[in-house]
Protein backbone atom coordinates (compact mmCIF):
# COMPACT_ATOMS: atom_id res chain seq x y z
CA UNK A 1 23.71 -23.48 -21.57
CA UNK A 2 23.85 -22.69 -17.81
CA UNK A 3 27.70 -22.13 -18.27
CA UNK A 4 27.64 -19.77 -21.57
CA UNK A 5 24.38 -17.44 -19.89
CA UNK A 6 27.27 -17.08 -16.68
CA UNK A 7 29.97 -16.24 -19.38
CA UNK A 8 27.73 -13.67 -20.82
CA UNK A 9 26.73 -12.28 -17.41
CA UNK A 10 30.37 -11.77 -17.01
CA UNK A 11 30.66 -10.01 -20.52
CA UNK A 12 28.28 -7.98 -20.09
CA UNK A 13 29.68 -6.79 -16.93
CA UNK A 14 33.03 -6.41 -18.05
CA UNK A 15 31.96 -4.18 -21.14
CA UNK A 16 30.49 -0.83 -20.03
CA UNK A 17 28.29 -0.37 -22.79
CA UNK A 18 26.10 -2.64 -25.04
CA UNK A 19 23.71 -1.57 -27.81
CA UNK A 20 20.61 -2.61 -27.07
CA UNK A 21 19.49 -3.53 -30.70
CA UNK A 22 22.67 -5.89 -30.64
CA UNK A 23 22.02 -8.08 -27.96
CA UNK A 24 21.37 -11.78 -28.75
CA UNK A 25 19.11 -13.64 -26.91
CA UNK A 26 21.54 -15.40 -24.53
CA UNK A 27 22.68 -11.88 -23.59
CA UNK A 28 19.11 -10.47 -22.67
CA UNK A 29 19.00 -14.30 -20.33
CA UNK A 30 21.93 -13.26 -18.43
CA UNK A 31 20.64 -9.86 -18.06
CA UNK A 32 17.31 -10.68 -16.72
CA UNK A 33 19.31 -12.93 -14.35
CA UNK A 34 21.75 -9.91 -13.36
CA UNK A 35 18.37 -7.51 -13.29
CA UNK A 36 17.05 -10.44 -10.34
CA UNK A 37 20.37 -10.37 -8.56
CA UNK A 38 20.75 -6.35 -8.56
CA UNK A 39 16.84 -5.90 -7.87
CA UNK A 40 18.23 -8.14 -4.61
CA UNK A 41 21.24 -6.02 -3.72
CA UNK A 42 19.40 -3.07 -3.73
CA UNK A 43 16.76 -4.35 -0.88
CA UNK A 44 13.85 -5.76 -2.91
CA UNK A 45 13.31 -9.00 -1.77
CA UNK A 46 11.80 -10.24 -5.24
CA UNK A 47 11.43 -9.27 -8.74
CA UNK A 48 9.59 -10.28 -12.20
CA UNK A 49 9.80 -9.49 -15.38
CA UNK A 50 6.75 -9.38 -17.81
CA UNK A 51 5.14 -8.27 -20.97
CA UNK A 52 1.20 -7.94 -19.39
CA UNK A 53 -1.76 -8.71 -20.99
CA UNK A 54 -4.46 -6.28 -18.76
CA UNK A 55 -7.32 -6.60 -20.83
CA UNK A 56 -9.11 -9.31 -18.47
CA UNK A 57 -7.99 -6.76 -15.48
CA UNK A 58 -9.56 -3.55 -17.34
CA UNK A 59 -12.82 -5.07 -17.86
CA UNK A 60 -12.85 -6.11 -14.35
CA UNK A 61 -11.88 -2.67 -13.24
CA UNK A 62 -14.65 -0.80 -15.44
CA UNK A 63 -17.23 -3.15 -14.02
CA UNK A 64 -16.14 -2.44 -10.49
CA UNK A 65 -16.25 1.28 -11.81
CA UNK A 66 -19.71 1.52 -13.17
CA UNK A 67 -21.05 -0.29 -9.12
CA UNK A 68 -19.82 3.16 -8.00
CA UNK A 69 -17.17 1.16 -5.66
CA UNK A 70 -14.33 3.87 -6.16
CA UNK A 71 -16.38 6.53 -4.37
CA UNK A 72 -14.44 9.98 -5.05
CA UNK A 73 -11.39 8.22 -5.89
CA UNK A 74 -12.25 9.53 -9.50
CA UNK A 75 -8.42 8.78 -10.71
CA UNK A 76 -9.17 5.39 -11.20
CA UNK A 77 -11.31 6.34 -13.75
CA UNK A 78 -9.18 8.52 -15.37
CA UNK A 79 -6.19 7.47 -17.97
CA UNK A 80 -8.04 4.51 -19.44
CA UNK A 81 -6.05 3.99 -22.34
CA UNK A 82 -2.52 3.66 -20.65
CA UNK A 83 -4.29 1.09 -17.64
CA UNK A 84 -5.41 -1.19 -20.58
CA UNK A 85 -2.16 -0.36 -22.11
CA UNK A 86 0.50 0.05 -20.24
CA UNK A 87 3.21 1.10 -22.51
CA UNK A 88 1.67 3.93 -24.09
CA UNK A 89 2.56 5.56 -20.16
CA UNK A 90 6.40 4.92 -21.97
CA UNK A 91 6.43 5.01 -25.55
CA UNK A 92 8.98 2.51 -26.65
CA UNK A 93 8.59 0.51 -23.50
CA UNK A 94 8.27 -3.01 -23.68
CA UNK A 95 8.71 -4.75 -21.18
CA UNK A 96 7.77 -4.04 -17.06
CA UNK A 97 10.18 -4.92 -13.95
CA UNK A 98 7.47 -5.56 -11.11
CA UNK A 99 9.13 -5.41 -7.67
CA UNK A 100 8.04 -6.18 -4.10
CA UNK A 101 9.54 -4.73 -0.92
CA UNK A 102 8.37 -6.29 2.44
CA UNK A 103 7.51 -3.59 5.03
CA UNK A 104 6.45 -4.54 8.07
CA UNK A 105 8.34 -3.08 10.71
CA UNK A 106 9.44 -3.47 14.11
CA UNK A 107 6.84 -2.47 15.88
CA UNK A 108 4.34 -2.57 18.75
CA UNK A 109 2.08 -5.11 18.71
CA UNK A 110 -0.81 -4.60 16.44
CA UNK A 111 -3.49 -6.72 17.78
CA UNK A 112 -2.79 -5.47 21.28
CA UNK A 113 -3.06 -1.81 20.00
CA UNK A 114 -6.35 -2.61 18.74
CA UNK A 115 -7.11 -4.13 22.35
CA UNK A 116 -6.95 -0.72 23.80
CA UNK A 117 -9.58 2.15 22.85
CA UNK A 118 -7.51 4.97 23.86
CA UNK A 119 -4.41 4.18 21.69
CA UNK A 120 -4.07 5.37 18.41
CA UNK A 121 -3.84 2.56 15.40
CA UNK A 122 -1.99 3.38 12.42
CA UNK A 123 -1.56 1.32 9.20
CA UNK A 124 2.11 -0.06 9.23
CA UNK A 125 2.56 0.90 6.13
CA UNK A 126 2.78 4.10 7.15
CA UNK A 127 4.40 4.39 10.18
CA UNK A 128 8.10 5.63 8.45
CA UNK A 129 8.94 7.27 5.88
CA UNK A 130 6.71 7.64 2.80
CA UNK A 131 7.12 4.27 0.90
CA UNK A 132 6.62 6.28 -2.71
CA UNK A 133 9.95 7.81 -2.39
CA UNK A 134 12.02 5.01 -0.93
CA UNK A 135 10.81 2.50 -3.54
CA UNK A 136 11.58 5.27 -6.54
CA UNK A 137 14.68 5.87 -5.05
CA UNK A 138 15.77 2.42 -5.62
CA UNK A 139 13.98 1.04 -8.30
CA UNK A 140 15.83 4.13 -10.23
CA UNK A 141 18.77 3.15 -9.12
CA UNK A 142 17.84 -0.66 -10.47
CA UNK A 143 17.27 1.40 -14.02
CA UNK A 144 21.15 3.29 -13.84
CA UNK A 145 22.76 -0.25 -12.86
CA UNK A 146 21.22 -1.69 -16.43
CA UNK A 147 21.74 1.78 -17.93
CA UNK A 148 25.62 0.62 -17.04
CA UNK A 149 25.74 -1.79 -18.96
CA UNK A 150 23.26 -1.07 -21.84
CA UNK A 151 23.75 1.81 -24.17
CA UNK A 152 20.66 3.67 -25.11
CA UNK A 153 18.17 2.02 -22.61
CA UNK A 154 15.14 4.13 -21.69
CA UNK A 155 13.16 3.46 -18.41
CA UNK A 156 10.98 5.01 -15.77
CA UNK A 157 10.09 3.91 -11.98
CA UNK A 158 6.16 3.86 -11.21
CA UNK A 159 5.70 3.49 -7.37
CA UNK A 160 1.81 3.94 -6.99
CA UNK A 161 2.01 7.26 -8.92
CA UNK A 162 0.77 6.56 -12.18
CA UNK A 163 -2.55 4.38 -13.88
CA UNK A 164 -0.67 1.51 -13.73
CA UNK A 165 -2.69 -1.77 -13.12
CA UNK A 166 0.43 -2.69 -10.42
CA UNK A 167 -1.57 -6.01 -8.61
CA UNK A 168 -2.31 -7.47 -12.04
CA UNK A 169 1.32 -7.04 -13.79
CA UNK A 170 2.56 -8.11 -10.43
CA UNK A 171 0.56 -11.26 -10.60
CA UNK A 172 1.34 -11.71 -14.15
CA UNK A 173 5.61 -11.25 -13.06
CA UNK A 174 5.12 -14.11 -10.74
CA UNK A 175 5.12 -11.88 -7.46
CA UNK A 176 1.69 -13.64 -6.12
CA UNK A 177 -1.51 -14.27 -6.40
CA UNK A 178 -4.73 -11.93 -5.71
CA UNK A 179 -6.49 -12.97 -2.38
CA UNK A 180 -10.03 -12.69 -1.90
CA UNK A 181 -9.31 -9.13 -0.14
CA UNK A 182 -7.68 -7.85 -3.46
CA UNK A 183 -3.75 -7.55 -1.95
CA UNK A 184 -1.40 -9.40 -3.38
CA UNK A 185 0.05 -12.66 -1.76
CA UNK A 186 2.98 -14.61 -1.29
CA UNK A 187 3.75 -18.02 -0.17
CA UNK A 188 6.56 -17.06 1.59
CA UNK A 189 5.75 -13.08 3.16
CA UNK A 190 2.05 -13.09 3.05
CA UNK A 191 1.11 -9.37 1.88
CA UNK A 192 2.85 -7.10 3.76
CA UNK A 193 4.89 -5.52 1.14
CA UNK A 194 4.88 -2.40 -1.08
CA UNK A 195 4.86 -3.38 -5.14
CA UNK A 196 6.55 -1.17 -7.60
CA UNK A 197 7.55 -1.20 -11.30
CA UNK A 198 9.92 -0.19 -13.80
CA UNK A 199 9.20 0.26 -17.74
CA UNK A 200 12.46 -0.43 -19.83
CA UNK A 201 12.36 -0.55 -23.27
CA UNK A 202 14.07 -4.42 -23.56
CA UNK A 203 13.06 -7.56 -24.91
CA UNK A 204 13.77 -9.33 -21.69
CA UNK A 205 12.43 -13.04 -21.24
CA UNK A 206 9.69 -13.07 -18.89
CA UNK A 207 9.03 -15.08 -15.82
CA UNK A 208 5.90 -17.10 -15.29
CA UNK A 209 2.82 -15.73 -13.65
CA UNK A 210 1.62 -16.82 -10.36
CA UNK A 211 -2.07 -18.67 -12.02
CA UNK A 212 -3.22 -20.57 -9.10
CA UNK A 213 -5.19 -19.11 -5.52
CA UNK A 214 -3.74 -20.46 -2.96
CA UNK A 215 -6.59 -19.26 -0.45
CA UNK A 216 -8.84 -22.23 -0.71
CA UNK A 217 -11.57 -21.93 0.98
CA UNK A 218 -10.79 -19.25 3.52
CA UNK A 219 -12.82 -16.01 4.29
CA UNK A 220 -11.45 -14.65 7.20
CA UNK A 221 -10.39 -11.59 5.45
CA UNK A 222 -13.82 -10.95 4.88
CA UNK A 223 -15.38 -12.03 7.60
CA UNK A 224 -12.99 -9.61 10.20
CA UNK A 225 -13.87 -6.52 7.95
CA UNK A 226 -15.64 -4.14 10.80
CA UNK A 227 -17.43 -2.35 7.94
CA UNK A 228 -18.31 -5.49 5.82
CA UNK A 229 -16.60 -3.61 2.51
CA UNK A 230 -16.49 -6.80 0.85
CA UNK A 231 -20.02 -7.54 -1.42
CA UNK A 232 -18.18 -10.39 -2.18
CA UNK A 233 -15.19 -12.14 -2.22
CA UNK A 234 -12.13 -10.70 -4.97
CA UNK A 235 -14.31 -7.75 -4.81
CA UNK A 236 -13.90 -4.50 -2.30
CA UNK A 237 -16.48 -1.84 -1.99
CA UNK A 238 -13.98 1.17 -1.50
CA UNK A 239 -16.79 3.72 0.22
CA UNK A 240 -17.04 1.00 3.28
CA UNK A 241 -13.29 0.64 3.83
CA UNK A 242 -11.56 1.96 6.60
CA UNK A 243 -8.50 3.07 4.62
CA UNK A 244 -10.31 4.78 2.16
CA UNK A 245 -12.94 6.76 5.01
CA UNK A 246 -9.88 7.29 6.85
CA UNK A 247 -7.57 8.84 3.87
CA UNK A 248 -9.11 9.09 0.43
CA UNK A 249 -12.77 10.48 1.87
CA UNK A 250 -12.44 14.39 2.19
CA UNK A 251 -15.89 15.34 3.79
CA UNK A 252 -17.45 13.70 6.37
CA UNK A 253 -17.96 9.91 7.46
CA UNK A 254 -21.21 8.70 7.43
CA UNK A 255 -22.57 8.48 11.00
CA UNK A 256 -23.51 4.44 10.71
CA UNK A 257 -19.82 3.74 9.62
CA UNK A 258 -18.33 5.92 12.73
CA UNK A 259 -18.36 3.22 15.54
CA UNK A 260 -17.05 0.52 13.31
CA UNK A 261 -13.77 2.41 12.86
CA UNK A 262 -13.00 1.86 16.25
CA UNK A 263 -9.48 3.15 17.04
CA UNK A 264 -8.05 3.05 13.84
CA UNK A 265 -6.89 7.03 12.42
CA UNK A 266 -5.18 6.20 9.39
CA UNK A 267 -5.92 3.25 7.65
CA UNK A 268 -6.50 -0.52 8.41
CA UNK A 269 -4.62 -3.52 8.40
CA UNK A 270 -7.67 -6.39 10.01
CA UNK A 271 -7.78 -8.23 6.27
CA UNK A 272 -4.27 -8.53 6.25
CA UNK A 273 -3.65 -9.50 10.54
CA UNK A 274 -6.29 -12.23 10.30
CA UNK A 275 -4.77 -13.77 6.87
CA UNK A 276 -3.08 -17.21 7.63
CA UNK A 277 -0.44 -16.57 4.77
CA UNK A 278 0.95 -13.69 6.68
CA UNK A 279 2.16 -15.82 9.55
CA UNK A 280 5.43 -16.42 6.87
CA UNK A 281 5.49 -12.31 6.74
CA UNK A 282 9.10 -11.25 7.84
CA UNK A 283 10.22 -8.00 9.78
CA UNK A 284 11.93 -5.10 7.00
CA UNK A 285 15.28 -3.84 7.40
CA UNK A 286 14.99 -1.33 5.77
CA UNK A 287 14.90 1.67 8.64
CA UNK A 288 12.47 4.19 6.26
CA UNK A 289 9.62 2.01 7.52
CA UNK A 290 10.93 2.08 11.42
CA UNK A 291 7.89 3.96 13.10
CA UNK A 292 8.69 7.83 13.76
CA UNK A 293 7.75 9.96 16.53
CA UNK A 294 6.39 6.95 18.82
CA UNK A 295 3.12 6.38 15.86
CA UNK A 296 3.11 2.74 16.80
CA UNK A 297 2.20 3.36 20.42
CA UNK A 298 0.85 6.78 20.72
CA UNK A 299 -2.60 8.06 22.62
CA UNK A 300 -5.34 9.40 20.83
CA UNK A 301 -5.51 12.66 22.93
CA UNK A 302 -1.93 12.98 22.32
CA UNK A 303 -2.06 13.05 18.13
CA UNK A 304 -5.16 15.37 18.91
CA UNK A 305 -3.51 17.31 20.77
CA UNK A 306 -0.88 18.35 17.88
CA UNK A 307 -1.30 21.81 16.48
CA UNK A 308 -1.28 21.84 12.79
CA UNK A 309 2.69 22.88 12.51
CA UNK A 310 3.35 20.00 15.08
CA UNK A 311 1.38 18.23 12.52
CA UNK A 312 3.54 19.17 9.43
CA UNK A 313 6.60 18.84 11.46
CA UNK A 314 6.15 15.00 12.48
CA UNK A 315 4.71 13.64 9.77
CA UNK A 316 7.30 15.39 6.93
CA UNK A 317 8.10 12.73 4.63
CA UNK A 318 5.41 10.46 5.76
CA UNK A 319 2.52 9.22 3.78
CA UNK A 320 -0.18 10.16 6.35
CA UNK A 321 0.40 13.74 4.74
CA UNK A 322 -2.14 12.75 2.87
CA UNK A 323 -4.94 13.30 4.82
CA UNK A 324 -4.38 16.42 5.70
CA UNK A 325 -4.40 17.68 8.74
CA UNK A 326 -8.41 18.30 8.98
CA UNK A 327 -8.92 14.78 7.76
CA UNK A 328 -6.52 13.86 11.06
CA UNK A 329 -8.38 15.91 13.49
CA UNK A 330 -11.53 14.72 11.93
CA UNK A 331 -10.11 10.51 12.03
CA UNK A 332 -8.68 11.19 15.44
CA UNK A 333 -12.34 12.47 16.95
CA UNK A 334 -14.11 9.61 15.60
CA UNK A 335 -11.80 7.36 17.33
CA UNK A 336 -11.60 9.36 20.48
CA UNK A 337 -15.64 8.73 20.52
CA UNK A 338 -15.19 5.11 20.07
CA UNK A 339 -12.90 5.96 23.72
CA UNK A 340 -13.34 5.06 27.29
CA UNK A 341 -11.41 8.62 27.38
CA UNK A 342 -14.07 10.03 29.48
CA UNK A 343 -14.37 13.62 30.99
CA UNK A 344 -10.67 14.10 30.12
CA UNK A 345 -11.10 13.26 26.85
CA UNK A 346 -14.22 15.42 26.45
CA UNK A 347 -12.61 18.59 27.94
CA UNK A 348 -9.97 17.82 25.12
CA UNK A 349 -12.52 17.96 22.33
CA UNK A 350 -14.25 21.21 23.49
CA UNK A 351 -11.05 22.78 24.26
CA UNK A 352 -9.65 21.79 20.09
CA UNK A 353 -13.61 22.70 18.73
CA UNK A 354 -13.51 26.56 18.31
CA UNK A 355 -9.85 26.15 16.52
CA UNK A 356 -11.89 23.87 13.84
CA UNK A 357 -13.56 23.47 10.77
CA UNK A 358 -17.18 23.04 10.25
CA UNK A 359 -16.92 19.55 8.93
CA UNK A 360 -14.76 18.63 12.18
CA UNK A 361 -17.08 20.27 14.53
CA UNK A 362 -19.62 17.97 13.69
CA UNK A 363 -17.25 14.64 14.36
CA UNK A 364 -16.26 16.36 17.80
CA UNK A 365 -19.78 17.03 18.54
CA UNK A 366 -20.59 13.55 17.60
CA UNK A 367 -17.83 11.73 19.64
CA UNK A 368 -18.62 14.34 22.75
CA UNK A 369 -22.45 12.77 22.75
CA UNK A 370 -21.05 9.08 22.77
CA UNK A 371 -18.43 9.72 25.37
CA UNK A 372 -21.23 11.60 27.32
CA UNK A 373 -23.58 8.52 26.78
CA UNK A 374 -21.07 5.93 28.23
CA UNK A 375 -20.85 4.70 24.74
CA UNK A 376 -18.25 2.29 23.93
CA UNK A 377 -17.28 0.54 20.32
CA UNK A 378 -15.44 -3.26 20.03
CA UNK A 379 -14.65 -3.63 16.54
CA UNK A 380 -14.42 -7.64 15.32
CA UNK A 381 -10.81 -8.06 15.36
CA UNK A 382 -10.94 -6.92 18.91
CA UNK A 383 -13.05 -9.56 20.28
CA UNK A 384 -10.75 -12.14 19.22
């Protein structure tokens, strides 16, 4: 059998086109295998293919909905319909191609960034280019290699854009397992990676699901959050979480929740530094996700320092665009309060105040009073 699925890898590559209707089951084997080899040529460093049952996930989701954990993130509960079913996002779809791309890049050292007050931390995610357009890119380009060799395939490339239920499916296509912070993990790269998916409208054979936890008994994840956002464990309370105060929160952040952000301006990374399984996380190659304009290193009164065109100039093609350059000044003056920046850094925040919005006025205000009062902030992961 081995032997005749490599012959019919070999067919298929030989012919240009084949009608999908006509394939026979040994045929759709060898392509899933080809689909795992090209997913790997074209920088993914794993792929699964699955038909998802969500229904379990949707119930979960709409009782994490109705707890008000989503805060204004009202898109997740838009679309219900296509999260619960999937293919009606692709009519004719049948089948999903989940993908994960690792992403953590050479950079400086995040714990020791987090070690000093006056440095700006960054997620490293999102210290490159913006991951939504470098995953498309190639999981498109996954679709036009099948498209090759499969006449009248239809597909489409999700990367985070869409309601689609991505940590279940990828669960369900064997990519890992959900941890107790709700990420995705992976025996052998932890969770720094970037999941993305591609509809097709083939019968492909599936692979197996990931069904067992591999965290044991472990809470650190939980236990280093600096804004406790977990009520409990598989479940995250989005309105404490750094990344979503930091990015997804338009207005301002609630006064109590200010010190506990420490130095961190665009998202946060603590569940995923203090998680054992991410010791067997490997550096990227891919140079999108190399950090830009010195991000991994920079000064707080440096970034604050950026007028809104240097803004839109360094971060072009970045995912921090999504905060908006208000919700930057506004990050970058909580974290400047949480300082030892001093009189310098005070003359910095008067000097930036009359050039700002309301809503930023009152986090300048707020981190001049703390700087003034010889206030300092040591977030958990910093003590260790």
């Amino acid at each position: 059998m081995i032997t005749f699925i490599i012959v019919e890898a070999v067919a298929l590559q030989a012919s240009p086109y084949v009608n999908r209707n006509d394939l026979s089951p040994d045929q759709l084997q060898a392509l899933a295998q080809q689909i795992h080899l090209w997913a790997s040529e074209l920088g993914f460093q794993q792929c699964g293919i699955v038909d998802p049952n969500l229904e379990q996930a949707y119930e979960d989701l709409q009782s994490w909905l109705k707890k008000d954990y989503h805060g204004e993130m009202s898109y997740l509960a838009a679309h219900e319909g296509k999260r619960k079913y999937p293919y009606e996002l692709v009519p004719g779809s049948c089948r999903i191609i989940s993908v994960r791309m690792d992403y953590t890049p050479p950079a400086f050292s995040a714990l020791q960034l987090l070690k000093q007050p006056d440095k700006a931390y960054i997620a490293r995610y999102t210290l490159g280019r913006d991951y939504h357009k470098t995953l498309r890119k190639r999981l498109t380009e996954l679709g036009k290699k099948i498209h090759e060799h499969v006449e009248d395939l239809g597909y489409r490339a999700f990367v985070d854009s869409a309601p689609v239920m991505e940590r279940p499916i990828a669960q369900q296509a064997g990519i890992g397992w959900t941890g107790k912070h709700t990420l995705i993990l992976n025996r052998q790269a932890g969770s720094w990676f970037f999941l993305g998916e591609l509809f097709i409208n083939l019968p492909l054979p599936t692979d197996p699901p990931v069904e067992r936890s591999h965290c044991g008994k472990c809470t650190a994840c939980l236990d280093i959050c600096p804004t406790n956002a977990f009520p409990k464990p598989y479940v995250l309370d989005a309105t404490r979480c750094i990344s979503y105060l930091t990015i997804e929160k338009k207005g301002s952040i609630p006064e109590e929740l200010r010190p506990l952000i420490g130095n961190r301006i665009f998202g946060c990374d603590d569940c995923q530094l203090i998680c054992p399984w991410n010791r067997f996380a490997k550096l990227t190659k891919e140079a999108d996700f190399y950090p830009r304009h010195e991000l991994d290193s920079a000064s707080l009164l440096t970034l604050f320092k950026w007028d809104e065109a240097t803004f839109l100039k360094n971060t072009e093609g970045s995912a921090i665009r999504r905060t908006g350059y208000e919700g930057w000044l506004r990050n970058l003056a909580v974290a400047i309060g949480n300082s030892s920046g001093g009189q310098a850094a005070i003359e910095e925040l008067e000097a930036k105040r009359p050039l700002c919005s309301d809503m930023v006025i009152e986090h300048i205000d707020w981190a001049i009073e703390r700087l003034r009062s010889g206030i300092a902030s040591i977030s958990p992961i910093q003590l260790r």
